[in-house]
Protein backbone atom coordinates (compact mmCIF):
# COMPACT_ATOMS: atom_id res chain seq x y z
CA UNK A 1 18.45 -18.86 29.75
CA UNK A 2 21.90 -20.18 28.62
CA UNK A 3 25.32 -20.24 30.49
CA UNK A 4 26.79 -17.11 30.43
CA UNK A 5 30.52 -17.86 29.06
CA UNK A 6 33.87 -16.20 30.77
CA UNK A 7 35.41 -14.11 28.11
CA UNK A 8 33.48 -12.54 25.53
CA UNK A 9 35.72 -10.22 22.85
CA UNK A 10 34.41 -7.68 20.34
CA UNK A 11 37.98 -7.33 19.19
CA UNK A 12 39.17 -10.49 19.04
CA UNK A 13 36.96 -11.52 16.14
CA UNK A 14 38.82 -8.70 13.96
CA UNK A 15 41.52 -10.54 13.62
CA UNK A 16 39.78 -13.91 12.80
CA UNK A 17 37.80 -12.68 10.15
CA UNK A 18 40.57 -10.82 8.17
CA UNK A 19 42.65 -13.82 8.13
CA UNK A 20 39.34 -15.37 6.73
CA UNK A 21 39.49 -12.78 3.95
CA UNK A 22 42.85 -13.57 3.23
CA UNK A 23 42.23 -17.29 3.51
CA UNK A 24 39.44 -17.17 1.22
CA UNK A 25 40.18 -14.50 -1.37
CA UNK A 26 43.87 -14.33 -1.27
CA UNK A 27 45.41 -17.68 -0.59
CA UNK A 28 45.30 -18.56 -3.16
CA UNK A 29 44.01 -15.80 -5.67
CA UNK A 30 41.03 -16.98 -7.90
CA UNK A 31 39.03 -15.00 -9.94
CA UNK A 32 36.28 -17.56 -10.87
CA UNK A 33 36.38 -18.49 -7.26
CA UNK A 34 35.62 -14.33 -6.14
CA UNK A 35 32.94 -13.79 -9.23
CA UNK A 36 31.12 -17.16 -7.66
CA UNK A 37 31.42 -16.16 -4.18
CA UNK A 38 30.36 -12.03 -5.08
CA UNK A 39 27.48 -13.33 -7.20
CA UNK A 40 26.05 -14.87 -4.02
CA UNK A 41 27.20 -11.86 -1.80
CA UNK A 42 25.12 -9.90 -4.30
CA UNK A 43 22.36 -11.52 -3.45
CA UNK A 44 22.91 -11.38 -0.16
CA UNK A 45 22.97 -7.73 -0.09
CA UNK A 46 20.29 -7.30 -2.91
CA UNK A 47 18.54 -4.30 -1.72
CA UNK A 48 20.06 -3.16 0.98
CA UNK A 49 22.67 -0.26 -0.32
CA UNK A 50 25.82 -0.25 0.36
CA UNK A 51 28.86 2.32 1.27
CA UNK A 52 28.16 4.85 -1.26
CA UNK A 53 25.50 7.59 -1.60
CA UNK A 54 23.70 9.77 -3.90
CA UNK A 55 24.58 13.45 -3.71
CA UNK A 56 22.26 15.73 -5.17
CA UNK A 57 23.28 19.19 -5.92
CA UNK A 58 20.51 22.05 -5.45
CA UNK A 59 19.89 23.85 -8.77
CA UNK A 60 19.37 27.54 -9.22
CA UNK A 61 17.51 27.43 -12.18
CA UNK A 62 14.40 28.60 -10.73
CA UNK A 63 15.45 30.51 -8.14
CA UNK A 64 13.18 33.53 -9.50
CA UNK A 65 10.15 31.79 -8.30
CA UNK A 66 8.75 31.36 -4.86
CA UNK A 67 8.26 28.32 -2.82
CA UNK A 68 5.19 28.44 -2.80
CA UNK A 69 4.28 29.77 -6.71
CA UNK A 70 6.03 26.46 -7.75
CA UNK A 71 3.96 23.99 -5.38
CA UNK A 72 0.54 25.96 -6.64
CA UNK A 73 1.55 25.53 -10.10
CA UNK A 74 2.06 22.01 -9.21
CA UNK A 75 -0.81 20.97 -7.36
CA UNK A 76 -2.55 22.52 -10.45
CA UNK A 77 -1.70 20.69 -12.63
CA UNK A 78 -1.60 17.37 -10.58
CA UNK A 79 -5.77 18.74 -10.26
CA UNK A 80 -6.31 18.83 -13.61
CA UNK A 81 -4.64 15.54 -14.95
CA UNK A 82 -6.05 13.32 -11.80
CA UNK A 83 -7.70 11.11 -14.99
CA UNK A 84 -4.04 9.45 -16.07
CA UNK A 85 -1.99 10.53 -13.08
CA UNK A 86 -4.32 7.89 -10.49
CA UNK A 87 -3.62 4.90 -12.70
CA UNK A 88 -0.16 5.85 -12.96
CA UNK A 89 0.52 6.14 -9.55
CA UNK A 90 -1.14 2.71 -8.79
CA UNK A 91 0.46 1.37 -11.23
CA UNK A 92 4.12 1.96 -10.24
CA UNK A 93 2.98 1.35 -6.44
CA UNK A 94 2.26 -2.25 -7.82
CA UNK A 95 5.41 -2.52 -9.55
CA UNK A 96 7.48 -0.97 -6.78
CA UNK A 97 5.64 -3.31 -4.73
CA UNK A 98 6.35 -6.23 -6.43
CA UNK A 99 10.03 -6.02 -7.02
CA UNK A 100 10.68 -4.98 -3.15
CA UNK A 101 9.24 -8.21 -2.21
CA UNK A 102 11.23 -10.05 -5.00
CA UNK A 103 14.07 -8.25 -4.14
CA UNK A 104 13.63 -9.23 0.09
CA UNK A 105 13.29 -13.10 -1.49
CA UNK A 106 16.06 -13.24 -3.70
CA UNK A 107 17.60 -11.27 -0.76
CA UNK A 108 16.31 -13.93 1.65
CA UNK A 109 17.68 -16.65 -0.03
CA UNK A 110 21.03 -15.24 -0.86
CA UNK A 111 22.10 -14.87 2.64
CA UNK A 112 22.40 -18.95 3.45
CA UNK A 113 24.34 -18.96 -0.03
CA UNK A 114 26.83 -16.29 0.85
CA UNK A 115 26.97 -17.41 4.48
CA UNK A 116 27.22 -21.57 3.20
CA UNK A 117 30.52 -19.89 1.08
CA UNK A 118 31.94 -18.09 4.02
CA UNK A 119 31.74 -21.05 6.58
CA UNK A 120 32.56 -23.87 4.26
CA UNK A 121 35.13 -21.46 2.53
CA UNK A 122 34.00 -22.87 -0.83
CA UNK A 123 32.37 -20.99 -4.14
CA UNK A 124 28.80 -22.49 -4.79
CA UNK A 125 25.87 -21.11 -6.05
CA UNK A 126 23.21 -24.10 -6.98
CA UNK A 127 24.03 -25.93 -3.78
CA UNK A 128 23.03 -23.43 -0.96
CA UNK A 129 20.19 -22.24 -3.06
CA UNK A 130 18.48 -26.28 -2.97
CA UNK A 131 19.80 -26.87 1.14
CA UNK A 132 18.66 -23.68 2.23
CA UNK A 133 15.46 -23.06 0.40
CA UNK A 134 13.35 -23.97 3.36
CA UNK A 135 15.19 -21.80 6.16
CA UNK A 136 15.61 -19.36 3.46
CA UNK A 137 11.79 -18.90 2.43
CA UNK A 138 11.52 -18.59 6.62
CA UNK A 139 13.15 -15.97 6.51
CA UNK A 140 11.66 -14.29 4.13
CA UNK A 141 8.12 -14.38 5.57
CA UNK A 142 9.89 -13.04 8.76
CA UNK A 143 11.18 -10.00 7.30
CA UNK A 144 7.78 -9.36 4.97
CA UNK A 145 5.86 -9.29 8.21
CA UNK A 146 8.36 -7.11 9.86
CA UNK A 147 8.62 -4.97 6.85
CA UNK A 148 4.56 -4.72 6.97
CA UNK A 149 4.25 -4.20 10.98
CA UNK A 150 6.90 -1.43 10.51
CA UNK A 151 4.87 0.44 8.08
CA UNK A 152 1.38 -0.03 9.41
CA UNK A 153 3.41 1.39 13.00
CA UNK A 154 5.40 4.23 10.96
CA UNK A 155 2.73 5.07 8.37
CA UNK A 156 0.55 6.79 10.42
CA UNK A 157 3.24 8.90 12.25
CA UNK A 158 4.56 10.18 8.92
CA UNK A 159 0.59 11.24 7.64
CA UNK A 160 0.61 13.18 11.47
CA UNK A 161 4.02 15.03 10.67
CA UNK A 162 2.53 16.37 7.30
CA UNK A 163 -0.28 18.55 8.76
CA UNK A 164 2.35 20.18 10.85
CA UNK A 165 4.40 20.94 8.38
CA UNK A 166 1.53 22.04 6.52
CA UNK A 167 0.46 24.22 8.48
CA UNK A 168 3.50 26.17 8.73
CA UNK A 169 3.91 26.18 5.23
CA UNK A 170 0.39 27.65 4.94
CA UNK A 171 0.89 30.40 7.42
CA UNK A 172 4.35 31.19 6.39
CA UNK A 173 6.05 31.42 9.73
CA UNK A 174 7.10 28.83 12.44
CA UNK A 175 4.94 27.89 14.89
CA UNK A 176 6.16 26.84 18.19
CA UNK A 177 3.40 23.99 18.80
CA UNK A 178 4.00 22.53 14.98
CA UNK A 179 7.35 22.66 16.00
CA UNK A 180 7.22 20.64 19.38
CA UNK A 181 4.78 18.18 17.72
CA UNK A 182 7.16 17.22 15.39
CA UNK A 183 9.82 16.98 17.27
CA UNK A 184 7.70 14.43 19.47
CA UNK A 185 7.03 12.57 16.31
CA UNK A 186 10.59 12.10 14.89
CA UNK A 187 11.43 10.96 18.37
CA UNK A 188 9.08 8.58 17.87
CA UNK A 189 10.05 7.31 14.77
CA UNK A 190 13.68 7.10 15.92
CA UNK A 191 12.92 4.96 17.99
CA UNK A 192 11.27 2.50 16.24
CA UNK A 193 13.92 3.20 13.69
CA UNK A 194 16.21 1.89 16.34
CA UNK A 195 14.14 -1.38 17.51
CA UNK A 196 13.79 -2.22 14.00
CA UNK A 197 17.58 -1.65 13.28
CA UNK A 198 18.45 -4.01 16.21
CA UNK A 199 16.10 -7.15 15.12
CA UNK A 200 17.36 -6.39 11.47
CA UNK A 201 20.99 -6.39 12.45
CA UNK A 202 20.89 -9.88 15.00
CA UNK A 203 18.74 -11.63 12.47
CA UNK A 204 21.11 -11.09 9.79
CA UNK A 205 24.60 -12.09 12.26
CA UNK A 206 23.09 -14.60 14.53
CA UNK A 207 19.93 -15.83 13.50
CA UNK A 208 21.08 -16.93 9.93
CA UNK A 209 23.67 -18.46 11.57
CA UNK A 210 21.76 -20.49 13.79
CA UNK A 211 18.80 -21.28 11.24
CA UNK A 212 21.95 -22.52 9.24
CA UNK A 213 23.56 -24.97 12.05
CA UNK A 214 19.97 -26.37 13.02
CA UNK A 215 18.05 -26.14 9.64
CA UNK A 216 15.15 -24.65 11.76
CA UNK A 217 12.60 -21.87 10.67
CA UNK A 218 13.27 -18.41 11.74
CA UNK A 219 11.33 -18.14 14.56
CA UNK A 220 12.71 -21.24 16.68
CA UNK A 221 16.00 -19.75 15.97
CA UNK A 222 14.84 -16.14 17.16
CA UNK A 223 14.05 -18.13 20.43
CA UNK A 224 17.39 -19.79 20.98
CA UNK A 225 18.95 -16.08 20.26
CA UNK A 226 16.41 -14.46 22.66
CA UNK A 227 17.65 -17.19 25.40
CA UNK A 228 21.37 -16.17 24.91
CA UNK A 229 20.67 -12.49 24.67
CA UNK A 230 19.27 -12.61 27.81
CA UNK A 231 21.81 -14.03 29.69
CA UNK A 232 24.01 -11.67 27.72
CA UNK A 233 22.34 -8.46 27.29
CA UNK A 234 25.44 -5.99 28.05
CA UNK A 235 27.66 -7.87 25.87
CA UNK A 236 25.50 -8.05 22.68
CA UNK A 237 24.74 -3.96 23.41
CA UNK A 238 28.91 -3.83 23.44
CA UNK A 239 28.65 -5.76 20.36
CA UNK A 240 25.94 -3.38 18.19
CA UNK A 241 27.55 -0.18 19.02
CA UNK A 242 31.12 -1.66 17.87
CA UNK A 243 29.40 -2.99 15.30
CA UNK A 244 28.12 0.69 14.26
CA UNK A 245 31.50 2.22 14.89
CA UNK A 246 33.20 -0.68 12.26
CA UNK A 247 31.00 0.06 9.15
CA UNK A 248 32.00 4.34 10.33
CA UNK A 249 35.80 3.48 10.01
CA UNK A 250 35.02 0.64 6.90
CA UNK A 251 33.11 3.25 5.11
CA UNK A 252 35.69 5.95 5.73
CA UNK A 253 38.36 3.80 4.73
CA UNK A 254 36.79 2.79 1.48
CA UNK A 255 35.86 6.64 1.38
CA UNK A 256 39.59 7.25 1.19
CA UNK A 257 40.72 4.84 -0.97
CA UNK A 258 38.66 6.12 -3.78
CA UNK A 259 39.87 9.74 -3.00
CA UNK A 260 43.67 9.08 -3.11
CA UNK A 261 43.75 7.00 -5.87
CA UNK A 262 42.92 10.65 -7.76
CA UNK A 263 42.34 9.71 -11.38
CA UNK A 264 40.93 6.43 -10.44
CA UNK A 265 38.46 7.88 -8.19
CA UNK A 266 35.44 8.62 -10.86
CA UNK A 267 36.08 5.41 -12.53
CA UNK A 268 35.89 3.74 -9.07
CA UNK A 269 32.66 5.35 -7.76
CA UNK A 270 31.19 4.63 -11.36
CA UNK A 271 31.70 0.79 -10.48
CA UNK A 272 31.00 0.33 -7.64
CA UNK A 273 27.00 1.63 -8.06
CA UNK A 274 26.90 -1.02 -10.97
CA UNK A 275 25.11 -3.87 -9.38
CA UNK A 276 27.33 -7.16 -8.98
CA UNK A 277 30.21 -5.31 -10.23
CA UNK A 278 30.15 -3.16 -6.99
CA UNK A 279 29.72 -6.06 -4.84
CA UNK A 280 32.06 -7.95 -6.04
CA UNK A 281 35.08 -5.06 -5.42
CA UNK A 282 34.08 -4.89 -1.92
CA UNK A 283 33.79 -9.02 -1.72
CA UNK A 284 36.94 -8.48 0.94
CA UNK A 285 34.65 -6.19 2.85
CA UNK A 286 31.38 -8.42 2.85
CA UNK A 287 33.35 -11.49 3.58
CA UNK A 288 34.84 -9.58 6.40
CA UNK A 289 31.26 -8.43 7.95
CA UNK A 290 30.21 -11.73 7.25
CA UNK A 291 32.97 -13.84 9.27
CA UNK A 292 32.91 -11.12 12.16
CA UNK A 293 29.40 -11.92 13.58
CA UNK A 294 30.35 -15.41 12.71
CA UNK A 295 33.30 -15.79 14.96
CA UNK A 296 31.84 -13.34 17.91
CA UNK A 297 29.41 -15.87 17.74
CA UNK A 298 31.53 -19.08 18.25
CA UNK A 299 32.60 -17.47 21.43
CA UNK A 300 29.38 -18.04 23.13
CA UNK A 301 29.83 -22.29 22.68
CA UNK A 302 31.01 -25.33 20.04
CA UNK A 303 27.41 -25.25 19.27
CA UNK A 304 26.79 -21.79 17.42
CA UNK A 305 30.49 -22.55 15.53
CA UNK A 306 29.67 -22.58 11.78
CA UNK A 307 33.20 -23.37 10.22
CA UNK A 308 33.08 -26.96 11.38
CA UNK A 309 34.52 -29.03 8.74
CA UNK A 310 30.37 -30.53 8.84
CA UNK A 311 27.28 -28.43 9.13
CA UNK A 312 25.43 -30.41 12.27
CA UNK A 313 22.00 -30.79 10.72
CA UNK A 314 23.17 -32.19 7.52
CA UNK A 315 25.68 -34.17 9.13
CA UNK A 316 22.40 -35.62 10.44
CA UNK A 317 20.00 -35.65 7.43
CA UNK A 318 22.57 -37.67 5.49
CA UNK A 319 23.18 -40.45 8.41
CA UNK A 320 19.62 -40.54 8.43
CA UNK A 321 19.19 -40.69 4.48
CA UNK A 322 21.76 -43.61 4.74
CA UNK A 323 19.94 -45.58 7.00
């Protein structure tokens, strides 16, 4: 277990990392600089959404027709056309398949490069992506495994919730057990929701960070972090609900920006779903995220501190390529 230091902030990093913004973005303003740095911030966030949403707006169209006279027309003809709607199905599972794992590699890999940009508060692209490609293809493997132990765990409790529902839907009326049953089961699944949010979130603000300052695989630093959480369990609780509470005011405040700038608003929301083009507008908020967990790191020693002028493990690797 390691030393437990005196004074631990959640605040005090605020006002660190938006003079990093400023420092980075703003001091001076360059635009090649920003597209460099948002390309890899891009990639850093490949896959993962974002502050905006999709808002679908119920259509009346059929609202002559039953519930149910729709589904049986449905399941009809999903019956009948089983021949090319199988392959299909497989097909796009595959591809959907395929790109979500290129997607969590590119993904993977992006977060040293945005993260080497950030700490060394320069804009490079080719140069993280060589250093990093062994702690980054670490953590890749991490997160596939997680991603498949969180499905094999939820999988089976979504398949349980459908024959509730079913049932119901069959009979045409609530029923009380159904009800209770599924009630256990998204209780359930929010909680695993919850223990899978919490190794998502540290590996992403501390474990990057340390797989970045000791060029070790993801699992040794997973360790090192499980050693400090320990001896610091309160304060890194403190730190994911504050955490939770900055990207509810962030959101809202990006929310609001869009919506008082009136006529700019549509043309705004229109960019900011483009991929890379979106990204790059909010570079001030990423960068901001980014430094936070960075600097409520550096609180806990010298030794987790990632905007040393020199990176400790390749400080080493060149002495040693010298010699």
């Amino acid at each position: 277990m390691m030393p437990r230091p005196a004074n631990v902030s959640v605040v005090d990093p605020i006002n660190a990392a938006i003079e990093r913004v400023k420092h980075m973005l703003f001091r001076p303003f360059d635009l090649a600089k920003w597209m460099t740095i948002g390309f890899c911030a891009w990639l850093a966030t490949l896959g993962e959404g974002g502050y905006g949403g999709n808002f679908n707006v119920p259509s009346s169209e059929h609202s002559g027709k039953s519930l149910h006279q729709e589904i049986e027309q449905a399941k009809a003809f999903v019956m009948s056309n089983l021949n090319w709607i199988i392959p299909l199905v497989v097909v796009m599972v595959i591809i959907g398949f395929v790109l979500g794992v290129l997607m969590l590699w590119l993904n993977s890999r992006g977060k040293f490069m945005f993260l080497h940009c950030v700490a060394l508060n320069v804009a490079e692209v080719k140069v993280p992506w060589n250093k990093f490609k062994t702690q980054g293809n670490s953590l890749f493997w991490f997160r596939f495994v997680l991603s498949l132990i969180g499905t094999v765990l939820t999988l089976p409790l979504v398949i349980m919730g459908c024959f509730p529902i079913y049932r119901m839907f069959t009979a045409r009326k609530l029923i009380m057990g159904d009800i209770q049953e599924l009630i256990l089961l998204f209780i359930v699944m929010m909680a695993l929701g919850c223990v899978f949010l919490v190794i998502v979130k540290f590996t992403a603000d501390f474990v990057v960070p340390i797989m970045f300052l000791r060029g070790s695989k993801c699992l040794a630093a997973w360790r090192e972090l499980f050693s400090l959480v320990s001896g610091n369990f309160g304060r890194f609780v403190l730190y994911f609900l504050f955490q939770l509470l900055l990207h509810l005011v962030i959101g809202i405040a990006v929310l609001l920006v869009l919506v008082f700038t009136c006529c700019l608003c549509i043309v705004g929301c229109c960019l900011l779903i483009i991929p890379y083009i979106g990204t790059v507008m909010l570079l001030p908020v990423l960068v901001f995220h980014r430094s936070y967990s960075l600097y409520y790191l550096r609180q806990y020693g010298d030794e987790f501190d990632v905007f040393e002028p020199t990176v400790p493990f390749t400080a080493v690797s060149s002495v040693q390529a010298g010699n």
